[in-house]
Each structure stands twice: as structure tokens, then as C-alpha cells.
C-alpha atoms as a PDB file:
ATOM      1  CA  UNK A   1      52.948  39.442 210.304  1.00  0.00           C
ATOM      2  CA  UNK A   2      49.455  38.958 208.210  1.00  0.00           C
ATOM      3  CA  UNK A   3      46.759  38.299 209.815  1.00  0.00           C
ATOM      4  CA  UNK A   4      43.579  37.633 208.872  1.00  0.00           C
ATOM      5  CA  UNK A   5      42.125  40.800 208.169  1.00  0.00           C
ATOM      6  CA  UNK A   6      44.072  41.315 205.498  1.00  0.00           C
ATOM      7  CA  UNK A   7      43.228  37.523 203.900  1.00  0.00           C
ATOM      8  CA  UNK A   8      39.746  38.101 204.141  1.00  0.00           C
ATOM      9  CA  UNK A   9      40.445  41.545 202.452  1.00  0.00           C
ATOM     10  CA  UNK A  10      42.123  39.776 199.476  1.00  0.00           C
ATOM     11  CA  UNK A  11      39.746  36.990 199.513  1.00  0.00           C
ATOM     12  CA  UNK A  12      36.782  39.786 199.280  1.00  0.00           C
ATOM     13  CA  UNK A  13      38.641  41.860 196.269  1.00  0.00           C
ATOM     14  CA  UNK A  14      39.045  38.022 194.204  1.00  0.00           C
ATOM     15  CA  UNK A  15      35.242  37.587 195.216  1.00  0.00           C
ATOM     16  CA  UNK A  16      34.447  40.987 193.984  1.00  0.00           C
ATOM     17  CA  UNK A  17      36.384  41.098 190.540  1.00  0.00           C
ATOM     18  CA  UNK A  18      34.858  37.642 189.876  1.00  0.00           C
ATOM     19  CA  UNK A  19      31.241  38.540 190.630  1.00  0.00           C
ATOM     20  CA  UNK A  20      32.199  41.990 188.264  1.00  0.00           C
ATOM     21  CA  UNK A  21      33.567  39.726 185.613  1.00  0.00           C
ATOM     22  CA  UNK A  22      30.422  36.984 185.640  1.00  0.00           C
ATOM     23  CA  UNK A  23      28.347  39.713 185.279  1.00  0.00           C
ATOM     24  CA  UNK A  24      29.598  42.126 183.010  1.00  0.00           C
ATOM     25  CA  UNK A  25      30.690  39.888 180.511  1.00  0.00           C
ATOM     26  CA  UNK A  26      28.909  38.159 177.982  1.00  0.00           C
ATOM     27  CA  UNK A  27      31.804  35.971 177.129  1.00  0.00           C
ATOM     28  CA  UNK A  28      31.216  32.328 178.328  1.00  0.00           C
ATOM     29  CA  UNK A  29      34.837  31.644 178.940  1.00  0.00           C
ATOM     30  CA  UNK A  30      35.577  34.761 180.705  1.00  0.00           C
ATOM     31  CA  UNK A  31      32.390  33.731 182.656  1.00  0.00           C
ATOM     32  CA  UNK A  32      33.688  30.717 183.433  1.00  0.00           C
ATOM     33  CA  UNK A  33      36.925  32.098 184.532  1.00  0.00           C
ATOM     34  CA  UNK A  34      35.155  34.458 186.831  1.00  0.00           C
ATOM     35  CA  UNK A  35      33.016  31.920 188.177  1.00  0.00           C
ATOM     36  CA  UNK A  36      36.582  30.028 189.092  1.00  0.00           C
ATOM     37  CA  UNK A  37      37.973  33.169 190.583  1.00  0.00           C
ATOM     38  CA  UNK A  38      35.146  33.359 192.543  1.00  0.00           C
ATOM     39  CA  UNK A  39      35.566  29.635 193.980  1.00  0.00           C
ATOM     40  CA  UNK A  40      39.248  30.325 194.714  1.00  0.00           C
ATOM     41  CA  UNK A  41      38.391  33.385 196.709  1.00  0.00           C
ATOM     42  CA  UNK A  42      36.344  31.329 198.797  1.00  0.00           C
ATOM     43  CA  UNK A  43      38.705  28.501 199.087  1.00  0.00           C
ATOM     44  CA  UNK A  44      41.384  31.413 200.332  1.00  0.00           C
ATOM     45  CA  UNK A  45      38.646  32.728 202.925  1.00  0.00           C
ATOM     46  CA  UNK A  46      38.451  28.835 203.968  1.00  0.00           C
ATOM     47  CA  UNK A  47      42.096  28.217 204.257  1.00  0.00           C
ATOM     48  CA  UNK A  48      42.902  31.760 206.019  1.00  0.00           C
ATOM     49  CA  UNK A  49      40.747  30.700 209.117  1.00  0.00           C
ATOM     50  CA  UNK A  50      41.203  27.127 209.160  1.00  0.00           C
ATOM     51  CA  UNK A  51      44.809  28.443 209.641  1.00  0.00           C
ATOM     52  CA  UNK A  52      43.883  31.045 211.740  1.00  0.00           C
ATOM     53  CA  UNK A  53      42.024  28.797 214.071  1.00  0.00           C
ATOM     54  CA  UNK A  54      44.203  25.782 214.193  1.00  0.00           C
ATOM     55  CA  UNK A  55      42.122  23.006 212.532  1.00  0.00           C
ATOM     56  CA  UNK A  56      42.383  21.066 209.309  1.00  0.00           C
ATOM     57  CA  UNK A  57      38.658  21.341 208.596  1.00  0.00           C
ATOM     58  CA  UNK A  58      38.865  24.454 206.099  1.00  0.00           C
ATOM     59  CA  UNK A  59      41.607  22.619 204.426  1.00  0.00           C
ATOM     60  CA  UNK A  60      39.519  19.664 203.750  1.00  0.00           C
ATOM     61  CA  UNK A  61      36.973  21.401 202.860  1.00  0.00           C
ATOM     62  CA  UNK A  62      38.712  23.178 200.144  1.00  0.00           C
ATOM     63  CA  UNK A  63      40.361  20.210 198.857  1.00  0.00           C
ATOM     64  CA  UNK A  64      37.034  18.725 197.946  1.00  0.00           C
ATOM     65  CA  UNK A  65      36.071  22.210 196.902  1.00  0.00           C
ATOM     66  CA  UNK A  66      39.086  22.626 194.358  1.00  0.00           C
ATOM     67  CA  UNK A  67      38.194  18.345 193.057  1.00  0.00           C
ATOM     68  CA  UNK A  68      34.561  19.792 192.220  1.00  0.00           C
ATOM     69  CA  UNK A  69      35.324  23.139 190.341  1.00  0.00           C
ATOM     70  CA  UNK A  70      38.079  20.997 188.268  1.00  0.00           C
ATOM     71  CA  UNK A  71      35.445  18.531 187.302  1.00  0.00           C
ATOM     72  CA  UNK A  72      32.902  21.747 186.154  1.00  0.00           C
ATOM     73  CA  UNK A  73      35.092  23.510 184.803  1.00  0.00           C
ATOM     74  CA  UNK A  74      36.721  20.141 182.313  1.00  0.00           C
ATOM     75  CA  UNK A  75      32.508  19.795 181.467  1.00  0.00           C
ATOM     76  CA  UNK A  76      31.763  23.467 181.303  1.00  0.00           C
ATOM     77  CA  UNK A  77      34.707  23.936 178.752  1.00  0.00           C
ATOM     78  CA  UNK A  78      34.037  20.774 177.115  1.00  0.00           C
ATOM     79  CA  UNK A  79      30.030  22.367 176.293  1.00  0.00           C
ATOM     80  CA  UNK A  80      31.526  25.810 175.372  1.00  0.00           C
ATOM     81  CA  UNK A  81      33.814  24.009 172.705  1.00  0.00           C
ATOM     82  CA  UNK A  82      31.004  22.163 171.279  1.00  0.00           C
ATOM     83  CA  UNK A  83      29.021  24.976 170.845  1.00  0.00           C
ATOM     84  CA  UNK A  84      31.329  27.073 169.434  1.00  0.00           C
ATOM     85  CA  UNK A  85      31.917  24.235 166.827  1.00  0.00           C
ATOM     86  CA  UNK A  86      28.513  24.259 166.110  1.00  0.00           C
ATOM     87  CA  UNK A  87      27.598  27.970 166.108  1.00  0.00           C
ATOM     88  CA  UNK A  88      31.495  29.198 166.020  1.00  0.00           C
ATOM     89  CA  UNK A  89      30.716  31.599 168.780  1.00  0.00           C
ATOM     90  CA  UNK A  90      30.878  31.824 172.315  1.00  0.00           C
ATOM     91  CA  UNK A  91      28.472  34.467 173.514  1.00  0.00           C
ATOM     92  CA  UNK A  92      25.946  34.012 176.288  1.00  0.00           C
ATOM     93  CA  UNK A  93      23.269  35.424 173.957  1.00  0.00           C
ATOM     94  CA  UNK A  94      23.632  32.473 171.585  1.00  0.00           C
ATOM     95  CA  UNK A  95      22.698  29.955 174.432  1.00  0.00           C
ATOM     96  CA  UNK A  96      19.503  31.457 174.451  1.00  0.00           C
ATOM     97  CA  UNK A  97      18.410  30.423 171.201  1.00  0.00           C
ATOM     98  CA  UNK A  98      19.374  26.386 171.511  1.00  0.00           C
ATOM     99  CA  UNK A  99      16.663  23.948 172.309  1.00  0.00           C
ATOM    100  CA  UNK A 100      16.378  21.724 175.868  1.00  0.00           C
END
């Protein structure tokens, strides 16, 4: 049987390789991937007790959470392609030198 140790122990390695990814990289896409892995390390956290405890709450919860990284991550791609049509790079570094 799993329990929950060992969901929160997954959920904290996803956290972990996410929060290694975000900020090692300098890749906006594998950012933005990282930043996703993050969110569905969270959601498993979320889901593990809400199952662990007997409740729908964490479910609900992650539902909504899972609607809201879907909508960043269809505008978050849809900036990174326009920039890299622009400057026909994806870099983090070359963010720093547009205009607000």
C-alpha cells in the first residue's frame, strides 16, 4: 500500500527538479516547462491528501488549478513565439533588452 509519505516524497522531487530547471536554465520554454512541473507537483501534493483525508476539496482545488496553468501556459507560449519571430531567439537574456 502507498501512503502518503511516499506522495509527498514524489511530489517534493517534481517540486525540486522544477525549481532546478526554472533556475538553471536560461531557456524560456524549458522555463516554462519547469514552471508547469512545478504546478503539477503541487496539484499531486493536493490530490494525495485530499485522498488521504477523505474530502473532495483538494480535488477541486486542483481542477481550477490545472484550468489556470493551461490558460498561462497557451499565453506564455503564445509571447515566447512572438518573440522569437521577432528576435528568432528564445533566451531569457533577450527579454531584458525589449521595451515596456
Amino acid at each position: 500500500m502507498i501512503g502518503l509519505e511516499q506522495y509527498l516524497i514524489v511530489s517534493a522531487v517534481m517540486f525540486g527538479l522544477g525549481l532546478l530547471g526554472l533556475v538553471i536554465r536560461r531557456n524560456v520554454l524549458v522555463m516554462l516547462m519547469s514552471l508547469e512541473l512545478m504546478l503539477n507537483a503541487a496539484n499531486l501534493a493536493l490530490v494525495s491528501f485530499s485522498r488521504f483525508n477523505g474530502d473532495l476539496d483538494g480535488q477541486v482545488f486542483v481542477f481550477f488549478t490545472i484550468t489556470v496553468a493551461a490558460a498561462e501556459v497557451a499565453v506564455g507560449l503564445a509571447l515566447v513565439i512572438a518573440f522569437f519571430r521577432k528576435r528568432h531567439s528564445a533566451g531569457v537574456d533577450e527579454l531584458k533588452s525589449m521595451r515596456l
